[in-house]
PDB file of N, CA and C in Angstrom:
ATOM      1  N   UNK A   1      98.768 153.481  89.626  1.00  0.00           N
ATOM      2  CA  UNK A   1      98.590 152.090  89.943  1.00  0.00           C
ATOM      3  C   UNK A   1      99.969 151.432  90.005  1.00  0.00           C
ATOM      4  N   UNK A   2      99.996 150.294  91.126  1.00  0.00           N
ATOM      5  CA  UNK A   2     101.556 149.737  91.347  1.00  0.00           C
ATOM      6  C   UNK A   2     101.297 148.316  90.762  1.00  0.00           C
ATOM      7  N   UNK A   3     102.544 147.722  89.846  1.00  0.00           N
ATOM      8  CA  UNK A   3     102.644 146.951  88.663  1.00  0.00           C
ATOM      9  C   UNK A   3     103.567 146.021  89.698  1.00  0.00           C
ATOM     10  N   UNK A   4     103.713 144.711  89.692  1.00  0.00           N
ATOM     11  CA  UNK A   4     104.967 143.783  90.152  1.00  0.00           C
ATOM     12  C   UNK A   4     104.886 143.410  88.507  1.00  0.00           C
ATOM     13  N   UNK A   5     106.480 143.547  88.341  1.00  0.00           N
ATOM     14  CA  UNK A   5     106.381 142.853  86.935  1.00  0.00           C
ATOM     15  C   UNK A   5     107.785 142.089  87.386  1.00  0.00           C
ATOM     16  N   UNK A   6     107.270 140.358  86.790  1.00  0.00           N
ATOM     17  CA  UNK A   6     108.313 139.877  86.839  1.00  0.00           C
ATOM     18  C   UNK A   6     109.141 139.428  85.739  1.00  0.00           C
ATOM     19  N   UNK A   7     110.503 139.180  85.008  1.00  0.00           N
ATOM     20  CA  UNK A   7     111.020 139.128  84.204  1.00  0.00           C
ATOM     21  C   UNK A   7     111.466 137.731  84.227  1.00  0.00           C
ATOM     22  N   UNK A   8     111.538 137.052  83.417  1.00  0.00           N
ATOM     23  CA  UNK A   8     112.394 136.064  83.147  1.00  0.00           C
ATOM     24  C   UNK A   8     112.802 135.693  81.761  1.00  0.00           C
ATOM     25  N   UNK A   9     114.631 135.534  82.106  1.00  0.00           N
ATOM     26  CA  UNK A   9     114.814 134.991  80.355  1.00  0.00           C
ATOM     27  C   UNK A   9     115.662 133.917  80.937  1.00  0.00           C
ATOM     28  N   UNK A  10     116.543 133.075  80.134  1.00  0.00           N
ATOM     29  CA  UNK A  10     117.219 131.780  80.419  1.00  0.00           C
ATOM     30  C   UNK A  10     118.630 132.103  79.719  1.00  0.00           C
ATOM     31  N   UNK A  11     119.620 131.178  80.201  1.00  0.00           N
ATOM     32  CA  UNK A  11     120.999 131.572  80.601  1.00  0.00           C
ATOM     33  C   UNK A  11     121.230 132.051  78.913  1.00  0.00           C
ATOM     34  N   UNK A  12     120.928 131.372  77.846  1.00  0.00           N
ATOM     35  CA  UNK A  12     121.207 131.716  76.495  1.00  0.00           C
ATOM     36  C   UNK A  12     120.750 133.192  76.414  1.00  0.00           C
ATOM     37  N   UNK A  13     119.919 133.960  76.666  1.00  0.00           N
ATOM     38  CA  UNK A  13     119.645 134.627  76.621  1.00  0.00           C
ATOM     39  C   UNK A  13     120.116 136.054  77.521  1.00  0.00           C
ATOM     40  N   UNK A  14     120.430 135.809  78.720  1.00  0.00           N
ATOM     41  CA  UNK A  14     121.189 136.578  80.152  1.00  0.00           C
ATOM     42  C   UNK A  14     121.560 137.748  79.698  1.00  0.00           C
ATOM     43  N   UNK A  15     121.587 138.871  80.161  1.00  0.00           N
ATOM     44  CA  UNK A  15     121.692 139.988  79.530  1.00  0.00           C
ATOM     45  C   UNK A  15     123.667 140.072  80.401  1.00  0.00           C
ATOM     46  N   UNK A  16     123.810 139.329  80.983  1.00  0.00           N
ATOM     47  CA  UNK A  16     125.110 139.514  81.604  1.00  0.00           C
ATOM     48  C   UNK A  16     125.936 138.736  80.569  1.00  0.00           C
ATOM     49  N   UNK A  17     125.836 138.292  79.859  1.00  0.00           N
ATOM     50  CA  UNK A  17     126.758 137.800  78.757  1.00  0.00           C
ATOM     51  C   UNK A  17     126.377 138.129  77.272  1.00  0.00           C
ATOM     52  N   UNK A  18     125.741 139.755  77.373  1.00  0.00           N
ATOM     53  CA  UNK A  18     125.594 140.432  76.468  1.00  0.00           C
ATOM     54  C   UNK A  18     125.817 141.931  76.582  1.00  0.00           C
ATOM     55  N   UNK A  19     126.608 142.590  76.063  1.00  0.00           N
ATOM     56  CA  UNK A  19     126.855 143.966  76.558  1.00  0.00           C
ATOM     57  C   UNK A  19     125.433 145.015  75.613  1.00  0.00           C
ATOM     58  N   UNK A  20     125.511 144.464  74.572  1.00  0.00           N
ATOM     59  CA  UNK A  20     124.415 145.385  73.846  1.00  0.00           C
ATOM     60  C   UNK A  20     122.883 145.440  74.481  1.00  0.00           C
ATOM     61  N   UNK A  21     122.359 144.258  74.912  1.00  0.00           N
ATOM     62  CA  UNK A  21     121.501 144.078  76.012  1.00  0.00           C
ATOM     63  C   UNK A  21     121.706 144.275  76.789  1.00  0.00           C
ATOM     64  N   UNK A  22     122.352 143.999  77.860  1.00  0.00           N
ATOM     65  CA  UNK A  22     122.629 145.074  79.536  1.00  0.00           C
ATOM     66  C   UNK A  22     122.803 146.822  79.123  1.00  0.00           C
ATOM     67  N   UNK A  23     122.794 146.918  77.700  1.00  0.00           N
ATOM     68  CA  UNK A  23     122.849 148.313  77.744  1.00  0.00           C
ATOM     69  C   UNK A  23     121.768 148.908  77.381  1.00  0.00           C
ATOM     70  N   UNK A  24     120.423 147.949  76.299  1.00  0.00           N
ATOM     71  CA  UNK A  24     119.265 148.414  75.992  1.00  0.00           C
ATOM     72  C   UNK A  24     118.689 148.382  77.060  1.00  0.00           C
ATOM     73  N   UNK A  25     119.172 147.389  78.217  1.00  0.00           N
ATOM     74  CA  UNK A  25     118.309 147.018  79.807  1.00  0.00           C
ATOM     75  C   UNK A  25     118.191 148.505  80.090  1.00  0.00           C
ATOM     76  N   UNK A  26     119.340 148.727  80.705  1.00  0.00           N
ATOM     77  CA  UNK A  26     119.458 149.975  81.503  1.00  0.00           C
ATOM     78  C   UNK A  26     119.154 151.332  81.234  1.00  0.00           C
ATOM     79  N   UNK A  27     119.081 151.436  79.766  1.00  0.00           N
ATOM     80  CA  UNK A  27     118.870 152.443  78.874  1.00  0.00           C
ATOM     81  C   UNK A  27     117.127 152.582  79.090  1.00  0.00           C
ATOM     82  N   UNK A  28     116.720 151.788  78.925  1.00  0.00           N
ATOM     83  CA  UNK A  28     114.824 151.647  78.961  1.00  0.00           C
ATOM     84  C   UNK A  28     114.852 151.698  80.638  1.00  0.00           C
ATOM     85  N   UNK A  29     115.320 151.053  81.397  1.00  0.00           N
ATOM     86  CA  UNK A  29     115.279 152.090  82.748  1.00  0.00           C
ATOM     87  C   UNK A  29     115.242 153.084  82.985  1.00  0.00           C
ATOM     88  N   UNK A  30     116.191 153.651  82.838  1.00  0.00           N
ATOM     89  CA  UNK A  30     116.857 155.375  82.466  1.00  0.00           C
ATOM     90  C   UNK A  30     115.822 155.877  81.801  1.00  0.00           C
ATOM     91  N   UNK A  31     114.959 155.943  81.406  1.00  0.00           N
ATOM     92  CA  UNK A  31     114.110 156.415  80.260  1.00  0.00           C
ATOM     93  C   UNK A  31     112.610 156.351  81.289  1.00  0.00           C
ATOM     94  N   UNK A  32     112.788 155.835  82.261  1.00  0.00           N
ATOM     95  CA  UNK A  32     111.279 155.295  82.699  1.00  0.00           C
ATOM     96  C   UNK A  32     110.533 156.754  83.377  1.00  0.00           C
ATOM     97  N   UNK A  33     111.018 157.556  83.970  1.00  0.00           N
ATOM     98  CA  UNK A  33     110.186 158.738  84.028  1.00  0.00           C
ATOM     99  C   UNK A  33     109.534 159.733  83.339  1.00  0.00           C
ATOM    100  N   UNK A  34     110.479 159.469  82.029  1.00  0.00           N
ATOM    101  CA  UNK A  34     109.805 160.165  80.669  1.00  0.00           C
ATOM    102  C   UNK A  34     109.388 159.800  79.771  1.00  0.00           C
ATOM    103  N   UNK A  35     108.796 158.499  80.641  1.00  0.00           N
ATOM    104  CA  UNK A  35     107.595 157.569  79.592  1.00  0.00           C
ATOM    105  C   UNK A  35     106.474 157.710  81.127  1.00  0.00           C
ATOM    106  N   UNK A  36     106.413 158.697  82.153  1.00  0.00           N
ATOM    107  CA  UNK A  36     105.420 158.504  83.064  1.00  0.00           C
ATOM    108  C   UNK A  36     105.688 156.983  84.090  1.00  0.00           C
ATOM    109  N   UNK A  37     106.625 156.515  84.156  1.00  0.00           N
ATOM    110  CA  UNK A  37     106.416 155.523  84.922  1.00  0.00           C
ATOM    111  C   UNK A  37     108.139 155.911  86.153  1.00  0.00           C
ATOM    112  N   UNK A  38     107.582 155.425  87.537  1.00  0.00           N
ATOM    113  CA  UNK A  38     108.097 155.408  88.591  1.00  0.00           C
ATOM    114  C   UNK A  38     108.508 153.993  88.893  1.00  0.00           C
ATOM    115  N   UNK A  39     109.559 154.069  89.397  1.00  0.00           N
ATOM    116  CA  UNK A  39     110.217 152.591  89.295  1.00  0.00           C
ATOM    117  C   UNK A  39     110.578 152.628  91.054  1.00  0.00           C
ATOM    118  N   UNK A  40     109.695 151.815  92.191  1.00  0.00           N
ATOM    119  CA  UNK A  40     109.839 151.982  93.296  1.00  0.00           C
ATOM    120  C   UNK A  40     111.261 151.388  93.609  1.00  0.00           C
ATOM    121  N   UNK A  41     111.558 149.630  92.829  1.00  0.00           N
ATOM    122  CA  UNK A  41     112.289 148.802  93.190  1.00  0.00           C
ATOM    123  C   UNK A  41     112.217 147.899  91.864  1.00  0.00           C
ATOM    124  N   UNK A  42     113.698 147.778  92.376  1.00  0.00           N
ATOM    125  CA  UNK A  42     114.316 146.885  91.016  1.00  0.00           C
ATOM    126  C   UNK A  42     115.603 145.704  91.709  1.00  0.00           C
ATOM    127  N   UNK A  43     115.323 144.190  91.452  1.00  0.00           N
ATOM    128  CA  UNK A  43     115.494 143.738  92.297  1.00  0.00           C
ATOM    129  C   UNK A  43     116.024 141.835  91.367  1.00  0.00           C
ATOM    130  N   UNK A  44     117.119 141.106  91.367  1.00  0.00           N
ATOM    131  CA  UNK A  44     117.596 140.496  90.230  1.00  0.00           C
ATOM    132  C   UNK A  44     117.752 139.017  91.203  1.00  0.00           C
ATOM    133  N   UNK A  45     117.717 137.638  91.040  1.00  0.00           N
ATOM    134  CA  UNK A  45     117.790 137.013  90.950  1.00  0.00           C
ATOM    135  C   UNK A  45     118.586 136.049  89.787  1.00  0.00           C
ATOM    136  N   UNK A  46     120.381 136.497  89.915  1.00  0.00           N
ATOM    137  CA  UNK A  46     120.825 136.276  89.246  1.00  0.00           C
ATOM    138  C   UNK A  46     120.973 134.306  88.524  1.00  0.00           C
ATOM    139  N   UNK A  47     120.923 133.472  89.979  1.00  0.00           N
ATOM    140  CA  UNK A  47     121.323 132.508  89.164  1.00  0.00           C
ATOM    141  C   UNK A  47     119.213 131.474  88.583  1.00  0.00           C
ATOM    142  N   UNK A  48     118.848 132.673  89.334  1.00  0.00           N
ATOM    143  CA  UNK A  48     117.325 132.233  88.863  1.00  0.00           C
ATOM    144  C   UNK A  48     117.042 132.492  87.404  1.00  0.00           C
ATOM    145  N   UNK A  49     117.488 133.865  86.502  1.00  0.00           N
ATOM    146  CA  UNK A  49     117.261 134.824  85.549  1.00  0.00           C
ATOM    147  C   UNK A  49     116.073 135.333  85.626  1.00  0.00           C
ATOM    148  N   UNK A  50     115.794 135.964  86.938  1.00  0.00           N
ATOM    149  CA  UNK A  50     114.677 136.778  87.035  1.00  0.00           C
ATOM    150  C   UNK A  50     115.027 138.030  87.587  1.00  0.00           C
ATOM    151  N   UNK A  51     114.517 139.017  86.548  1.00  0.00           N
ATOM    152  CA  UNK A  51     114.523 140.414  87.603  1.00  0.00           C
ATOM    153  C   UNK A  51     112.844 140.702  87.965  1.00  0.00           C
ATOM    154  N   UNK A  52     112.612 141.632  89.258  1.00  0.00           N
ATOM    155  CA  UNK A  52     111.315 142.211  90.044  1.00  0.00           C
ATOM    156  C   UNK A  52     111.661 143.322  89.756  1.00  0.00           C
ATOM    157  N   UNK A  53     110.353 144.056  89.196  1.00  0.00           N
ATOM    158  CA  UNK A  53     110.061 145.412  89.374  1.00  0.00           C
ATOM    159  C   UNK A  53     109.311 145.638  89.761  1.00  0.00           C
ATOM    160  N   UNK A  54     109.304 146.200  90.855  1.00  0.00           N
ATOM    161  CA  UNK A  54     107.951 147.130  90.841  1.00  0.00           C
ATOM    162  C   UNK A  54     107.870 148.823  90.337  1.00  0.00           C
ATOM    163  N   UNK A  55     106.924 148.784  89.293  1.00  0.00           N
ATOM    164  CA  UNK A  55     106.942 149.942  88.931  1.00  0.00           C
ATOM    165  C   UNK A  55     105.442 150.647  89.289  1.00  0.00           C
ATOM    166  N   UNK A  56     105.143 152.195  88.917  1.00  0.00           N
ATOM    167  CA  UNK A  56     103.817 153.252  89.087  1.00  0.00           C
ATOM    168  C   UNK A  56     103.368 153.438  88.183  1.00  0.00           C
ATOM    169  N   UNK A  57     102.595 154.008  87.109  1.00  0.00           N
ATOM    170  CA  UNK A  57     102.000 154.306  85.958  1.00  0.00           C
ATOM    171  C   UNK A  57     100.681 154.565  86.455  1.00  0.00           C
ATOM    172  N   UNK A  58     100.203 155.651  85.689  1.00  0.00           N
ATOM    173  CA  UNK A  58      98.392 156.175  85.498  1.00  0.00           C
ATOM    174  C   UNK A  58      97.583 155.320  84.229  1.00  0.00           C
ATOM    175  N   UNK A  59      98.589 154.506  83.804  1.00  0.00           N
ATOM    176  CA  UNK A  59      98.306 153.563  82.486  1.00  0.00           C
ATOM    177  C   UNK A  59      98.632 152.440  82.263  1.00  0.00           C
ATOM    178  N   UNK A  60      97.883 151.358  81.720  1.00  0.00           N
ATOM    179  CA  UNK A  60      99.133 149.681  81.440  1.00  0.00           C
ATOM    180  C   UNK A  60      99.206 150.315  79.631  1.00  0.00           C
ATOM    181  N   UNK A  61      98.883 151.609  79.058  1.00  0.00           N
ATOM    182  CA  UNK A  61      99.760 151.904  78.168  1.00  0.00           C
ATOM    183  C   UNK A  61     101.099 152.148  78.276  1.00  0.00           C
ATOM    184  N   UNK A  62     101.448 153.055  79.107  1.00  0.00           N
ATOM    185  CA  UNK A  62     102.526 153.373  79.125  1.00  0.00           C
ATOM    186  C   UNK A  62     103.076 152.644  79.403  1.00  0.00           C
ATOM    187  N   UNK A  63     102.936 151.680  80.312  1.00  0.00           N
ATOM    188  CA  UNK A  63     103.395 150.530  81.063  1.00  0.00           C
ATOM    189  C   UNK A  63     103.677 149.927  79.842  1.00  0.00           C
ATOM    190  N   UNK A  64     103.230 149.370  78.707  1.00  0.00           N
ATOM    191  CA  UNK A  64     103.433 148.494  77.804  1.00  0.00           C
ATOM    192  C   UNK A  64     104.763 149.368  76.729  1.00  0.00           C
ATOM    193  N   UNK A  65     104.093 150.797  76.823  1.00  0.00           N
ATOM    194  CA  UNK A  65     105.376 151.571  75.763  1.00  0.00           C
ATOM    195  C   UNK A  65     106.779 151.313  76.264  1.00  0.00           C
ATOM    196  N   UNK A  66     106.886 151.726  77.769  1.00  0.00           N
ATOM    197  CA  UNK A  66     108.105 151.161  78.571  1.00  0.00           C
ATOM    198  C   UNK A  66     108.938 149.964  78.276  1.00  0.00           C
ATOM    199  N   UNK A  67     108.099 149.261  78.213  1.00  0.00           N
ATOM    200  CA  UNK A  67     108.898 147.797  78.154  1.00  0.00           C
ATOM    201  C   UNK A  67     108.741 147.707  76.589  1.00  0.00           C
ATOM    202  N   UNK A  68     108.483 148.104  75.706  1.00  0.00           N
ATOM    203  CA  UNK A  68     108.495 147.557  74.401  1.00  0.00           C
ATOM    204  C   UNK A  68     110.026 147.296  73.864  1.00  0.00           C
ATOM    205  N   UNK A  69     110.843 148.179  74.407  1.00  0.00           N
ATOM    206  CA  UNK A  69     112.298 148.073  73.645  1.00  0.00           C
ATOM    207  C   UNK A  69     112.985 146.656  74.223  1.00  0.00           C
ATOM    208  N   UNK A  70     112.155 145.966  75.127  1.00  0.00           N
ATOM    209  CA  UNK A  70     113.192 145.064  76.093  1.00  0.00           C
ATOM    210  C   UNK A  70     111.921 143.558  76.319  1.00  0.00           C
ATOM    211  N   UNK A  71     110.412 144.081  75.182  1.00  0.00           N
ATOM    212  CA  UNK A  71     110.347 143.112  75.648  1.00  0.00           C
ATOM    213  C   UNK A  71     110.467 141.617  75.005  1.00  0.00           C
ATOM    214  N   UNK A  72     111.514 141.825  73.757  1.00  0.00           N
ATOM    215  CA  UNK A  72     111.976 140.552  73.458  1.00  0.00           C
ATOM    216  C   UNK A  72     113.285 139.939  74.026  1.00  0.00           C
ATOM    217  N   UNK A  73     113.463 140.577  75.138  1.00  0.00           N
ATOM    218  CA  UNK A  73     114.508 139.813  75.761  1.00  0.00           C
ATOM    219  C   UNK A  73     114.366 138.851  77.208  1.00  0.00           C
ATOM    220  N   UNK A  74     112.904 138.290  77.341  1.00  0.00           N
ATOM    221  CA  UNK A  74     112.367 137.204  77.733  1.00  0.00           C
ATOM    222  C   UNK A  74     110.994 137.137  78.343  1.00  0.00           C
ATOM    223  N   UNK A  75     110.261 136.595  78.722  1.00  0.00           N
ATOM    224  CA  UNK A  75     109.042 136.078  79.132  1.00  0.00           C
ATOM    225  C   UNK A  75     108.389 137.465  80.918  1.00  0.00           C
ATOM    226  N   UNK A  76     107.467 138.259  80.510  1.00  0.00           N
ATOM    227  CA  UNK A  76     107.074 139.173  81.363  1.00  0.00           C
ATOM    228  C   UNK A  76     105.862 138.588  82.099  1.00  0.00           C
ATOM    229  N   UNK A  77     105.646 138.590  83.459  1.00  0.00           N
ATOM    230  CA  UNK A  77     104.717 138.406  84.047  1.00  0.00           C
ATOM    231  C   UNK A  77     103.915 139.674  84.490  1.00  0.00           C
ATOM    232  N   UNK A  78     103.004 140.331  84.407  1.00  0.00           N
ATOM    233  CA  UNK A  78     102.461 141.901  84.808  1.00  0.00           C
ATOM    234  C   UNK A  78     101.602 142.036  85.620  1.00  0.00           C
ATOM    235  N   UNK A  79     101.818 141.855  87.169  1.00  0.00           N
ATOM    236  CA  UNK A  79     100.564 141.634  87.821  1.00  0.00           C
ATOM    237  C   UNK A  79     100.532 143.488  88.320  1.00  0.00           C
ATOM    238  N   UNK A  80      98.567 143.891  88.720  1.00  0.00           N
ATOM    239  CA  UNK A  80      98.271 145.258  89.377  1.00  0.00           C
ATOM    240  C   UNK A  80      97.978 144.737  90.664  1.00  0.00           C
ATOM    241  N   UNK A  81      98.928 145.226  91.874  1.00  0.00           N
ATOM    242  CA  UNK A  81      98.939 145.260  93.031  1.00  0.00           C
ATOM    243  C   UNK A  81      98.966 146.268  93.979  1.00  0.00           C
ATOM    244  N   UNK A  82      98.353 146.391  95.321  1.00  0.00           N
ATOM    245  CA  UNK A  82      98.105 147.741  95.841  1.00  0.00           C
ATOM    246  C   UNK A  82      99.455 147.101  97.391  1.00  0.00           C
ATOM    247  N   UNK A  83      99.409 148.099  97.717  1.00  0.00           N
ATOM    248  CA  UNK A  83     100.161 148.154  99.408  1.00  0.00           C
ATOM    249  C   UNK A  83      99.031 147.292 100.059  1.00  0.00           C
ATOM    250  N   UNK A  84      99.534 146.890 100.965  1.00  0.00           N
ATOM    251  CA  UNK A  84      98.854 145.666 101.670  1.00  0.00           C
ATOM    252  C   UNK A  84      97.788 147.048 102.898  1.00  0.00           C
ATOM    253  N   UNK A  85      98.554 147.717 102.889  1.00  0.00           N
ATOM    254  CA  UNK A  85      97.878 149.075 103.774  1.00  0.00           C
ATOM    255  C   UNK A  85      96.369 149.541 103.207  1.00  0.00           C
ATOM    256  N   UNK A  86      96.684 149.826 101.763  1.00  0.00           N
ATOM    257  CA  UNK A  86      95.309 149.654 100.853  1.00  0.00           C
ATOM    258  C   UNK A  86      94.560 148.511 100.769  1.00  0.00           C
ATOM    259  N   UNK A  87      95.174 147.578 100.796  1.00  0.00           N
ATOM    260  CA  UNK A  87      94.200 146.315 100.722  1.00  0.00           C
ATOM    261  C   UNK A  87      93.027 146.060 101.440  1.00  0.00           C
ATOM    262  N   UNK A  88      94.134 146.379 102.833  1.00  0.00           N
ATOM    263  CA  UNK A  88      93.486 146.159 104.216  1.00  0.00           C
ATOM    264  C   UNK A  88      91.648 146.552 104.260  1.00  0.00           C
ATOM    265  N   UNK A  89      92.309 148.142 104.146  1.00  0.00           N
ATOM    266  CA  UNK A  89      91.550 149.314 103.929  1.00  0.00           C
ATOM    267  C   UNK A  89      90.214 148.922 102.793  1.00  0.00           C
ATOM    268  N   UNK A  90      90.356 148.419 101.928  1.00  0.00           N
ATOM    269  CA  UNK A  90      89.633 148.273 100.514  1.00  0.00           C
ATOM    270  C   UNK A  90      88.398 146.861 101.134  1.00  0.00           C
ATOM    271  N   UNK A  91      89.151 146.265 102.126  1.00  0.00           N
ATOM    272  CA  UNK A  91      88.216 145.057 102.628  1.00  0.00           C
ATOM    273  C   UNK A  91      87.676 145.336 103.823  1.00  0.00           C
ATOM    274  N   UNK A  92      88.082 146.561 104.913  1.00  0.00           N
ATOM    275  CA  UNK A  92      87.331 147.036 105.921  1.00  0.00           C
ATOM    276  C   UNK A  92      85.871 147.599 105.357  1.00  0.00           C
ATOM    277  N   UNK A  93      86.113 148.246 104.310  1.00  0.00           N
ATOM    278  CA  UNK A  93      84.933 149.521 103.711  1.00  0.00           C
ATOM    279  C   UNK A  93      83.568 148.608 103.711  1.00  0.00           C
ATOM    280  N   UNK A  94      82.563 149.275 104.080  1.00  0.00           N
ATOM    281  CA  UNK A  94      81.673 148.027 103.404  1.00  0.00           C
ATOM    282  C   UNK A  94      80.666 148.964 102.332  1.00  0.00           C
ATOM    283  N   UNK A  95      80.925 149.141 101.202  1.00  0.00           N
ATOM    284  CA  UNK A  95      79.940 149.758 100.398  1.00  0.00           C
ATOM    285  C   UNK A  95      79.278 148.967  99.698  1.00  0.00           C
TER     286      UNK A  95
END
């Protein structure tokens, strides 16, 4: 299943004026295939403080183990979204 997760923290918080955080960031990235999760796109809105992910998972466990190391470093939005190709497809069917 494909996850948009959106991130937001605020300038006090910015992981760019923290080295120990830009390093737990990237570190729990780095880590994301051997927690089962596929990371299609990763994508930052610097003067917004939002990063986009879209990530894969067979679970919103794992999905939740993933982000546990990072997720006190601001406010997560977690939406389950398909390819618009599937969508399509999912509203042609008529069962």
């Amino acid at each position: 299943m494909l996850f948009h997760v959106t991130h937001t923290h605020g300038y006090e918080t910015c992981m760019a004026h923290d080295e120990s955080r830009k390093t737990k960031f990237s570190q729990t990235l780095a880590n994301a295939n051997q927690l089962g999760i596929t990371v299609h796109g990763i994508y930052a809105d610097p003067p917004g403080h939002q990063i986009f992910m879209i990530l894969e998972t067979d679970s919103m466990g794992k999905l939740v183990k993933f982000l546990d190391p990072i997720i006190d470093f601001g406010d997560y939005d977690i939406r389950p979204v398909l390819d618009f190709e599937t969508a399509v497809k999912n509203l042609s069917n008529n069962d």
